[in-house]
Protein backbone atom coordinates (compact mmCIF):
# COMPACT_ATOMS: atom_id res chain seq x y z
CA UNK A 1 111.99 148.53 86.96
CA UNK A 2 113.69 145.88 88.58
CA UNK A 3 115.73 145.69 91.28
CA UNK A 4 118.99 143.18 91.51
CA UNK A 5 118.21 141.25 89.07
CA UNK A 6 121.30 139.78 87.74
CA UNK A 7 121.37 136.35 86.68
CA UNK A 8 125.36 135.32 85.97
CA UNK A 9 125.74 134.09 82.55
CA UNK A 10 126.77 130.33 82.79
CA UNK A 11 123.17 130.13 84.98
CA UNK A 12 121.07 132.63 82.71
CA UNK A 13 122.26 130.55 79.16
CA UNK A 14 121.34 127.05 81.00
CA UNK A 15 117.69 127.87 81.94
CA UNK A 16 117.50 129.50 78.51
CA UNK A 17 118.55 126.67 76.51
CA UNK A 18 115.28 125.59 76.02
CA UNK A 19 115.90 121.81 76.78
CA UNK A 20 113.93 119.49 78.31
CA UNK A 21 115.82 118.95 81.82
CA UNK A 22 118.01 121.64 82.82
CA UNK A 23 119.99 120.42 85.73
CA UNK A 24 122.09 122.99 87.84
CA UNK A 25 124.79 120.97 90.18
CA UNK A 26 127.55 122.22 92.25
CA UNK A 27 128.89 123.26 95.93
CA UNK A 28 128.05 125.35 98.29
CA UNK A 29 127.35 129.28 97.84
CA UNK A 30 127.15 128.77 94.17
CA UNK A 31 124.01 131.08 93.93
CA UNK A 32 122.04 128.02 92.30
CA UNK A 33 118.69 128.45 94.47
CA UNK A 34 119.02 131.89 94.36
CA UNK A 35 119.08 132.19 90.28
CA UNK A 36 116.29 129.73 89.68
CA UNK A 37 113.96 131.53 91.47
CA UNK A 38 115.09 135.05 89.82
CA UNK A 39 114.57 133.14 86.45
CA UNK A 40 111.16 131.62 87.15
CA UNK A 41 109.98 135.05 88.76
CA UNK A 42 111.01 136.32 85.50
CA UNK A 43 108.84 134.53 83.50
CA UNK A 44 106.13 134.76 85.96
CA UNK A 45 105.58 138.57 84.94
CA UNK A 46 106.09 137.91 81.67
CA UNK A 47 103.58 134.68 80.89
CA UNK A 48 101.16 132.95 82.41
CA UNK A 49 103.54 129.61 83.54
CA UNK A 50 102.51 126.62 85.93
CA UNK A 51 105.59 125.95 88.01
CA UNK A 52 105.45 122.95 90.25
CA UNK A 53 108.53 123.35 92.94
CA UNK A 54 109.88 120.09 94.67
CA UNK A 55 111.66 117.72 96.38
CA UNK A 56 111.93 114.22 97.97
CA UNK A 57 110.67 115.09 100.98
CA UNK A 58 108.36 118.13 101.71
CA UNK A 59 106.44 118.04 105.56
CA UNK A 60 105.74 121.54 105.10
CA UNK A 61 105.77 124.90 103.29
CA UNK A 62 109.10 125.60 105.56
CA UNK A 63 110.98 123.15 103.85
CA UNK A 64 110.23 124.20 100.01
CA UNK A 65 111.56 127.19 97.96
CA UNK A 66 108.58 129.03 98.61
CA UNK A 67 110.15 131.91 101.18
CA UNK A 68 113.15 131.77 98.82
CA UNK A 69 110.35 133.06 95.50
CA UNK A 70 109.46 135.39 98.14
CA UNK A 71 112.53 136.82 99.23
CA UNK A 72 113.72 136.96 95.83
CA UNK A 73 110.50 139.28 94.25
CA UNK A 74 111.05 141.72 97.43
CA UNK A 75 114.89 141.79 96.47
CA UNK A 76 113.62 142.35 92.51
CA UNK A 77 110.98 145.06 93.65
CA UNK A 78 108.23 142.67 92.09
CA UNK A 79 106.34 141.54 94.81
CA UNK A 80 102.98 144.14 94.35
CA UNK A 81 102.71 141.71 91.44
CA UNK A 82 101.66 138.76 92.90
CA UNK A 83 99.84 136.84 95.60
CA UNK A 84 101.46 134.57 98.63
CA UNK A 85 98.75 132.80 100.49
CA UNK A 86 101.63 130.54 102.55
CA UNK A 87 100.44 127.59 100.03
CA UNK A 88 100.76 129.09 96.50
CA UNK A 89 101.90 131.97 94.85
CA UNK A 90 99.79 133.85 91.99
CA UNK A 91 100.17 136.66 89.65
CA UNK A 92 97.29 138.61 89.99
CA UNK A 93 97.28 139.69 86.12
CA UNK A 94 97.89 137.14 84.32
CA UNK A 95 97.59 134.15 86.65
CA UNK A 96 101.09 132.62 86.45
CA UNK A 97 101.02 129.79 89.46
CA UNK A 98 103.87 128.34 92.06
CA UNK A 99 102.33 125.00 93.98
CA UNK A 100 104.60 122.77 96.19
CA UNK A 101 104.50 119.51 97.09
CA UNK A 102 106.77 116.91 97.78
CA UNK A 103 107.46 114.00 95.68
CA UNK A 104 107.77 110.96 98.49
CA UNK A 105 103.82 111.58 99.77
CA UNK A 106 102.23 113.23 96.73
CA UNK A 107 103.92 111.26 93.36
CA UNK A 108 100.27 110.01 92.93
CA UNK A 109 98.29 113.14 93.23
CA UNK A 110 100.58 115.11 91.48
CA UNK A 111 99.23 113.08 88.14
CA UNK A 112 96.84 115.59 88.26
CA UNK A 113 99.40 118.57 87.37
CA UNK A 114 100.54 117.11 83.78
CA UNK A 115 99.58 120.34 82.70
CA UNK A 116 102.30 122.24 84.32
CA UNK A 117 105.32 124.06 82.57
CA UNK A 118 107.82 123.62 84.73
CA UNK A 119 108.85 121.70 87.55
CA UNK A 120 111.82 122.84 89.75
CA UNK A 121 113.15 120.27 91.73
CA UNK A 122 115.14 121.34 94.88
CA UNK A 123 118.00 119.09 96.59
CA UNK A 124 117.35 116.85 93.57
CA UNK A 125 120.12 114.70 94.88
CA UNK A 126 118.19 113.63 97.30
CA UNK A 127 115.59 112.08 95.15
CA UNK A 128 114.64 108.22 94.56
CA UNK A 129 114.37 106.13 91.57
CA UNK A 130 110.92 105.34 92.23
CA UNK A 131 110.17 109.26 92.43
CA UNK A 132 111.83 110.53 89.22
CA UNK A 133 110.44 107.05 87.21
CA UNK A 134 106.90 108.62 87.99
CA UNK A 135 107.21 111.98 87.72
CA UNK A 136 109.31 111.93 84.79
CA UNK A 137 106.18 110.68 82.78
CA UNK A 138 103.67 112.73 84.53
CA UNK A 139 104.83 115.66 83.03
CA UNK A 140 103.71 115.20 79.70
CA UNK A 141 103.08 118.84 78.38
CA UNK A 142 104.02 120.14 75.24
CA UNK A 143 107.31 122.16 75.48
CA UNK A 144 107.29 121.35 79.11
CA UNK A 145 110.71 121.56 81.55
CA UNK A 146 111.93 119.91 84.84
CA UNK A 147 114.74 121.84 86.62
CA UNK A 148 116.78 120.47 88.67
CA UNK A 149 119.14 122.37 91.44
CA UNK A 150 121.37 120.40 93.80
CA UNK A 151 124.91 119.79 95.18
CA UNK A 152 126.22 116.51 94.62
CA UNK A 153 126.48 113.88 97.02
CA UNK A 154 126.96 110.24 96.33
CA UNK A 155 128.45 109.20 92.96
CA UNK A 156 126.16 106.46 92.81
CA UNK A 157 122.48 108.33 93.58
CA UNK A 158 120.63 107.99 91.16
CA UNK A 159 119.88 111.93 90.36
CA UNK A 160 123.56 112.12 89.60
CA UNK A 161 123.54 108.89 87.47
CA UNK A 162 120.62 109.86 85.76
CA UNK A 163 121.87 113.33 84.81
CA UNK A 164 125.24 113.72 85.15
CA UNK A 165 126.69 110.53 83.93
CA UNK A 166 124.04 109.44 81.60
CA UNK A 167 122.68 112.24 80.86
CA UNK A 168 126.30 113.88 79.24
CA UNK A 169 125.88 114.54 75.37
CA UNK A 170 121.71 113.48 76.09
CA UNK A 171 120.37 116.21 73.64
CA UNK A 172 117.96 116.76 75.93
CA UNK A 173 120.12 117.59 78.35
CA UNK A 174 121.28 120.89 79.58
CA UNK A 175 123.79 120.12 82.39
CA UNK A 176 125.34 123.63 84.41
CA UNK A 177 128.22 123.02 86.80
CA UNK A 178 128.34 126.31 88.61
CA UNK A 179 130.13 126.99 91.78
CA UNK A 180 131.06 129.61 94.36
CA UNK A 181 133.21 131.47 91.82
CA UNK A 182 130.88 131.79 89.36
CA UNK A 183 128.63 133.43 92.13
CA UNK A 184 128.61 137.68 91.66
CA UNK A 185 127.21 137.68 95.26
CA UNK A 186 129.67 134.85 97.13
CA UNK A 187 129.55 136.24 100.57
CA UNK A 188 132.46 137.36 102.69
CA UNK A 189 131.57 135.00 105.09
CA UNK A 190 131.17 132.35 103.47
CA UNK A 191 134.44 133.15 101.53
CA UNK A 192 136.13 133.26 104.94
CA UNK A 193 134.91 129.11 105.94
CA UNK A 194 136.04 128.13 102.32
CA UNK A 195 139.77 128.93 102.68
CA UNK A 196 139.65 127.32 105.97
CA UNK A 197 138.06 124.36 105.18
CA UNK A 198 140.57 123.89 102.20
CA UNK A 199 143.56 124.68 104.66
CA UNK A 200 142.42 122.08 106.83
CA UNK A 201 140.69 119.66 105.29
CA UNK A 202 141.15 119.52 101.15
CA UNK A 203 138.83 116.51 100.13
CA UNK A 204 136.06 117.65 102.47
CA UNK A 205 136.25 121.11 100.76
CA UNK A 206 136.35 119.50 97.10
CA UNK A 207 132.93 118.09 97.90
CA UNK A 208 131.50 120.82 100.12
CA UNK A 209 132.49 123.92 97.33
CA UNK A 210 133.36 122.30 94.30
CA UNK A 211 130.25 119.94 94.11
CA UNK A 212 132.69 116.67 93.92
CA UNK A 213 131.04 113.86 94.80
CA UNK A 214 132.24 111.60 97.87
CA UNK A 215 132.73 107.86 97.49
CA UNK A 216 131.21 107.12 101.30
CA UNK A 217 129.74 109.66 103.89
CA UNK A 218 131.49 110.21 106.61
CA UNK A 219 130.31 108.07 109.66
CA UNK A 220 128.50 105.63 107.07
CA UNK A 221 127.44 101.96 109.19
CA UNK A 222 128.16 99.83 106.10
CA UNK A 223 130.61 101.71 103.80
CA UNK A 224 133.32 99.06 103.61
CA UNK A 225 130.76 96.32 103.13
CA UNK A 226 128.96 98.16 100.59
CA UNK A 227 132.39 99.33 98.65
CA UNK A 228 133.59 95.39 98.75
CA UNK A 229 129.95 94.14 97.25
CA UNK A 230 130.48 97.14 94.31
CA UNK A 231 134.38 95.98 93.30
CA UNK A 232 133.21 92.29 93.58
CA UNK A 233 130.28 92.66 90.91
CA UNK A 234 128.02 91.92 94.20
CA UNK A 235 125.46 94.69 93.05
CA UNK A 236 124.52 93.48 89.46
CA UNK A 237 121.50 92.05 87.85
CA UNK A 238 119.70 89.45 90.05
CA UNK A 239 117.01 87.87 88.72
CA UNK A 240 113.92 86.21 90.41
CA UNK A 241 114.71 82.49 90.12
CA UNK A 242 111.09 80.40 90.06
CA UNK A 243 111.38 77.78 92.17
CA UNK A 244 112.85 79.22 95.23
CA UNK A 245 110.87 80.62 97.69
CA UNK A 246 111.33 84.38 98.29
CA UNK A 247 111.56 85.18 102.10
CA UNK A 248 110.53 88.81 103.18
CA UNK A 249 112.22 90.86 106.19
CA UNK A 250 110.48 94.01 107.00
CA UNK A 251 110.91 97.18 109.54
CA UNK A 252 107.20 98.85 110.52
CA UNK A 253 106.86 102.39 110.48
CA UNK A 254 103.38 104.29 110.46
CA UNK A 255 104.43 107.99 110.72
CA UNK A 256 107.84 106.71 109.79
CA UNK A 257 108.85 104.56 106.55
CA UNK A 258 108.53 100.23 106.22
CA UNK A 259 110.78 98.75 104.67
CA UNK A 260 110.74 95.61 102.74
CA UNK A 261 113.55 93.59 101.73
CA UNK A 262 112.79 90.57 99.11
CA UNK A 263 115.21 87.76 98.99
CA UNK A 264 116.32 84.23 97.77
CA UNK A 265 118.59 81.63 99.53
CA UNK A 266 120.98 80.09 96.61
CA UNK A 267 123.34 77.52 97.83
CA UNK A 268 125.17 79.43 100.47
CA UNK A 269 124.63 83.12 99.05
CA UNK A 270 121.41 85.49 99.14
CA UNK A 271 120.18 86.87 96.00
CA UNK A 272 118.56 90.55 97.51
CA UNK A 273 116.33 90.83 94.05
CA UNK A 274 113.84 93.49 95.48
CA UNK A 275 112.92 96.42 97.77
CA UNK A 276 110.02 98.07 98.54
CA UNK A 277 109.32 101.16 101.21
CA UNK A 278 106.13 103.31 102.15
CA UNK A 279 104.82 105.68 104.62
CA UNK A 280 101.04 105.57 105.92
CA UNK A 281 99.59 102.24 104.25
CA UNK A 282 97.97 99.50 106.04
CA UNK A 283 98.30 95.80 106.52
CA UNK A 284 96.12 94.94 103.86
CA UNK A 285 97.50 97.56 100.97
CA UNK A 286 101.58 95.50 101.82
CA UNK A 287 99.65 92.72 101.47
CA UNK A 288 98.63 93.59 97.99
CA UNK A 289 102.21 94.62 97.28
CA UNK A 290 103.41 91.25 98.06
CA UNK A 291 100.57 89.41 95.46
CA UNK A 292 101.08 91.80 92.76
CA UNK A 293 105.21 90.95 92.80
CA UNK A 294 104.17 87.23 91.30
CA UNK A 295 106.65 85.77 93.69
CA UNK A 296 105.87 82.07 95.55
CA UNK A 297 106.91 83.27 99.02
CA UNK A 298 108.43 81.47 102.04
CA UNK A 299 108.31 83.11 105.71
CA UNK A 300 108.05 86.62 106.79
CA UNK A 301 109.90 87.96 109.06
CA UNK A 302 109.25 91.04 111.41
CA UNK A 303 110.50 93.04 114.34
CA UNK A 304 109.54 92.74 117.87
CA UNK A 305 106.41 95.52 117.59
CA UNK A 306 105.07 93.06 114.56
CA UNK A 307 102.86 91.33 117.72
CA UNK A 308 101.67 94.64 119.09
CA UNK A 309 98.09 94.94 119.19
CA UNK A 310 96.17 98.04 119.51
CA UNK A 311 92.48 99.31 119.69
CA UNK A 312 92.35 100.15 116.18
CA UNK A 313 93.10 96.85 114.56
CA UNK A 314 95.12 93.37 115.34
CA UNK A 315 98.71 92.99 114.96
CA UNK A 316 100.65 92.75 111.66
CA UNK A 317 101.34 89.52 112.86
CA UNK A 318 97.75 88.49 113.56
CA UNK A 319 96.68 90.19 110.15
CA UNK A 320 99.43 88.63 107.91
CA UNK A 321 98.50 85.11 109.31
CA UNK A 322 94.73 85.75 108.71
CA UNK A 323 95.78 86.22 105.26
CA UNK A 324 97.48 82.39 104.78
CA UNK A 325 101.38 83.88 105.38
CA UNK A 326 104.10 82.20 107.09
CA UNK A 327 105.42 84.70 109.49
CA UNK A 328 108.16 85.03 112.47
CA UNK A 329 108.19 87.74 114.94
CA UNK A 330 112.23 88.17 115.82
CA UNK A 331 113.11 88.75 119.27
CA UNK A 332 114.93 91.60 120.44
CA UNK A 333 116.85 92.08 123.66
CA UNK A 334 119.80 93.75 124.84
CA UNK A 335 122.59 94.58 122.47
CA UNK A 336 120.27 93.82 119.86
CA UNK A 337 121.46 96.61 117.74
CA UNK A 338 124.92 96.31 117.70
CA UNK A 339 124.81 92.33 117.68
CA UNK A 340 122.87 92.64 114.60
CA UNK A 341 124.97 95.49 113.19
CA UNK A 342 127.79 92.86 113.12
CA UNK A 343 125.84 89.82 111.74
CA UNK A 344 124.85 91.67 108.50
CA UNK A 345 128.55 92.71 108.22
CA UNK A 346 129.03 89.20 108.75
CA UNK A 347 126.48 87.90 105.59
CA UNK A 348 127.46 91.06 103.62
CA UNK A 349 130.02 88.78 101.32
CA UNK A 350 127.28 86.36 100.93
CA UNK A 351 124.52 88.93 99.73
CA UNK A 352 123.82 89.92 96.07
CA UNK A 353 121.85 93.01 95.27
CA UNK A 354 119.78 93.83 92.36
CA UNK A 355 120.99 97.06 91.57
CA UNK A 356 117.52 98.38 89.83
CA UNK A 357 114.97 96.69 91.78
CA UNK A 358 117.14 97.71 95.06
CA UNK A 359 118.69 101.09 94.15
CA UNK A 360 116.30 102.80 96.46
CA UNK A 361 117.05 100.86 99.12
CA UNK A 362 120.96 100.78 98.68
CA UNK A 363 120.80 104.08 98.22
CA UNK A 364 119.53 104.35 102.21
CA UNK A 365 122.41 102.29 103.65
CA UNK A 366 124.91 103.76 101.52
CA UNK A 367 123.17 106.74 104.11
CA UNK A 368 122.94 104.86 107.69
CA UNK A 369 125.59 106.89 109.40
CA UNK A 370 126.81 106.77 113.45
CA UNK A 371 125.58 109.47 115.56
CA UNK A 372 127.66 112.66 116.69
CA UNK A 373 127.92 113.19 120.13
CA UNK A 374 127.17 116.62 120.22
CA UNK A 375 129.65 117.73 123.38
CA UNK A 376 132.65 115.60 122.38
CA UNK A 377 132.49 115.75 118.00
CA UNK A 378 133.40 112.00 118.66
CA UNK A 379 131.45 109.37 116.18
CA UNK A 380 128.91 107.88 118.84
CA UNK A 381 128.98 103.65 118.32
CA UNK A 382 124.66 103.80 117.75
CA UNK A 383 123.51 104.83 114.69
CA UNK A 384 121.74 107.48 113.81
CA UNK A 385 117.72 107.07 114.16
CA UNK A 386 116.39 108.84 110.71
CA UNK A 387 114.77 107.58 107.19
CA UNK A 388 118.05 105.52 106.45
CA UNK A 389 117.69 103.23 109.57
CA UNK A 390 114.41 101.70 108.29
CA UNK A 391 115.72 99.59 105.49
CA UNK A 392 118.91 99.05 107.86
CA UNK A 393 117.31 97.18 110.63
CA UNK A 394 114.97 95.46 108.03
CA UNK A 395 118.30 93.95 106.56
CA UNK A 396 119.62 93.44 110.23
CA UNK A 397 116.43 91.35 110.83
CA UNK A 398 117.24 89.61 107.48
CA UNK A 399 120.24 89.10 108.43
CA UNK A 400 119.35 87.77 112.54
CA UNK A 401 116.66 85.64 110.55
CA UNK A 402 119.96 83.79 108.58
CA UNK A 403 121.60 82.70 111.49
CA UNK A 404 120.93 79.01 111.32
CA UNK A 405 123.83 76.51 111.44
CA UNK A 406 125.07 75.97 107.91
CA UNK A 407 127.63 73.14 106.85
CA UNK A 408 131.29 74.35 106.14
CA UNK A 409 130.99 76.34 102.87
CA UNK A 410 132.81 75.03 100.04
CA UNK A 411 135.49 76.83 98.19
CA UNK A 412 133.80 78.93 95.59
CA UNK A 413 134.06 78.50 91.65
CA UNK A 414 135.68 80.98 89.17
CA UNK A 415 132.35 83.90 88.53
CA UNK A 416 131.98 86.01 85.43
CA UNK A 417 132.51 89.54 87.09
CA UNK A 418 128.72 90.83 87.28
CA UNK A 419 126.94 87.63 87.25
CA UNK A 420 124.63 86.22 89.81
CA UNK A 421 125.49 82.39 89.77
CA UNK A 422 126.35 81.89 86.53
CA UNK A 423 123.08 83.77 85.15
């Protein structure tokens, strides 16, 4: 017999529907987590399923649902039915499997799990283009499901995009707003921070516990600039243009992400047609990147550790030149940061993005936020140092790489709202 097992009805009709992508969104407390995993558990007793769980970003079994599947078979009095190694969960009858992974290191290997029935993905708005345009295919099952839990963020990520605005009267589509009130089990104590924070602060608690989405997060580097290039048609289509030579500004990470901006000088504004990031490849795989793109390229530019040698290999620098590139190594000295935080605020009117090709990357500045300081609350003026600064200081380099003396710029002609130069 089981134990606590109550799944509210808006949740337990969603994941029943039987569609395709069942996508759970909403604030804080709502009970969303919580439900999923009753529902899957469910299932798990009753049929041998193969449930992938996931999100963008998994370093470790800490970070996926896996203690929540736990917690929640103890809570249903189910948990003699199954076995948790700290990796996977089984049912020792009929075999019914949990795996984890996350999306941003695994998307490739997880090819090898088109046979799975579901696929849960946590924090889903969280996730990138690149991720859900390959695992989206991937799973290819018959009668197969992807799941998707999260609270919105950003209006313009593309897990809410894909789902929420496109995905509205999509057939396939089973979308579930649920929030704290349509949560059985909404804690006292959490009830006690939601009437404060809608006392105090009534648009933070919109977004917080009634899963609105926010135009700009709080503390965001580049909001302004970023609002201004959306309302001017700045981030539109921008095609490659043959003929003009593609220039390349890049941040190096190993452990951490590199991040590639691709762009094109056009009269006296910057068409940003491409982005590319990746964790734990070397020299030679970017360089393989850059050759399959089919652009004719100009110079490379790269931060001050681009010259670094170590005992393992040359330099990017050294490497990239070996290879027939044209490549600069930028200087950086004091006030480097800040100086170059203003210079891409400066070229921001003067920079078009591709909004496919760079939603990812977008996506991360819309992101690059100003630190805390933890003993006065106060926004600190340096940015915080996380996943979003990468493609931030590779468009600051873009940007420092720009500042040659130009003539006066002309007054600009009439544009078509959305069009890059006329195209």
């Amino acid at each position: 017999m089981l134990y606590r097992a109550e799944i509210p009805e808006l949740v337990g009709r969603a994941l029943n529907s039987g569609k395709r992508y069942i996508v759970l969104h909403g604030g804080r407390g709502s009970g969303k987590t919580q439900n999923i995993a009753r529902q899957l558990l469910l299932w798990a007793v009753a049929r041998p399923i193969r449930v992938l769980c996931t999100r963008e970003v998994m370093n470790s079994i800490s970070e996926s649902v896996y203690q929540t599947l736990v917690d929640e078979m103890e809570t249903m009095g189910i948990a003699w039915q199954f076995d948790c190694t700290g990796k996977a969960i089984r049912h020792k009858e009929n075999g019914a499997m949990f795996w984890f992974a996350g999306l941003r290191t695994n998307i490739d290997s997880l090819k090898s799990k088109a046979a799975v029935d579901i696929v849960w993905v946590e924090e889903g708005h969280g996730v990138r283009k690149k991720s859900w345009d390959k695992l989206i295919p991937t799973i290819r099952k018959s009668g197969s499901q992807i799941i998707v839990s999260f609270n919105p963020e950003l209006e313009t990520d593309d897990t809410y995009q894909r789902f929420i605005v496109r995905g509205r009267g999509d057939p396939d589509v089973e979308l579930c707003q649920v929030n704290w009130r349509d949560n059985p089990f909404f804690p006292a104590v959490l009830e006690a921070e939601r009437q404060k924070l809608m006392a105090h602060n009534y648009d933070e608690y919109l977004h917080v516990y009634e899963g609105h989405t926010v135009v700009a997060l709080e503390g965001a580097v580049y909001a302004k600039e970023l609002r201004e290039a959306k309302e001017a048609g700045r981030i539109t289509k921008v095609p490659y243009r043959a003929g003009i030579p593609v220039v390349t500004a890049w941040d190096l990470g190993w452990r951490d992400f590199t991040s590639i901006w691709f762009a094109q000088r056009v009269g006296f504004e910057y068409a940003i047609i491409d982005y590319e990031e990746a964790r734990g490849k070397k020299v030679p795989e970017f360089l393989q990147l850059l050759q399959s793109k089919g652009y004719v390229y100009g110079r490379h530019y790269l931060p001050h550790d681009g010259a670094h040698e170590s005992i393992a290999s040359n330099s990017v620098q050294h490497q990239m030149l070996a290879a027939g590139l044209d490549v600069v190594v930028l200087d950086s000295g004091p006030g480097a940061l800040s100086n170059g935080i203003n210079a891409t605020r400066s070229l921001f009117p003067q920079l078009y993005f591709d909004e496919e090709n760079c939603a990812d990357g977008l996506n991360r500045l819309r992101r690059y936020c100003y630190k805390v300081d933890e003993k006065t609350g106060v926004w600190s003026p340096e940015p915080l140092h996380d996943e979003n600064s990468h493609p931030a200081d590779a468009l600051r380099y873009l940007a420092q790489s720009l500042r040659e003396p130009r003539p006066a710029r002309p007054r600009p002609r009439p544009r078509a709202r959305g069009s890059w130069m006329g195209g």
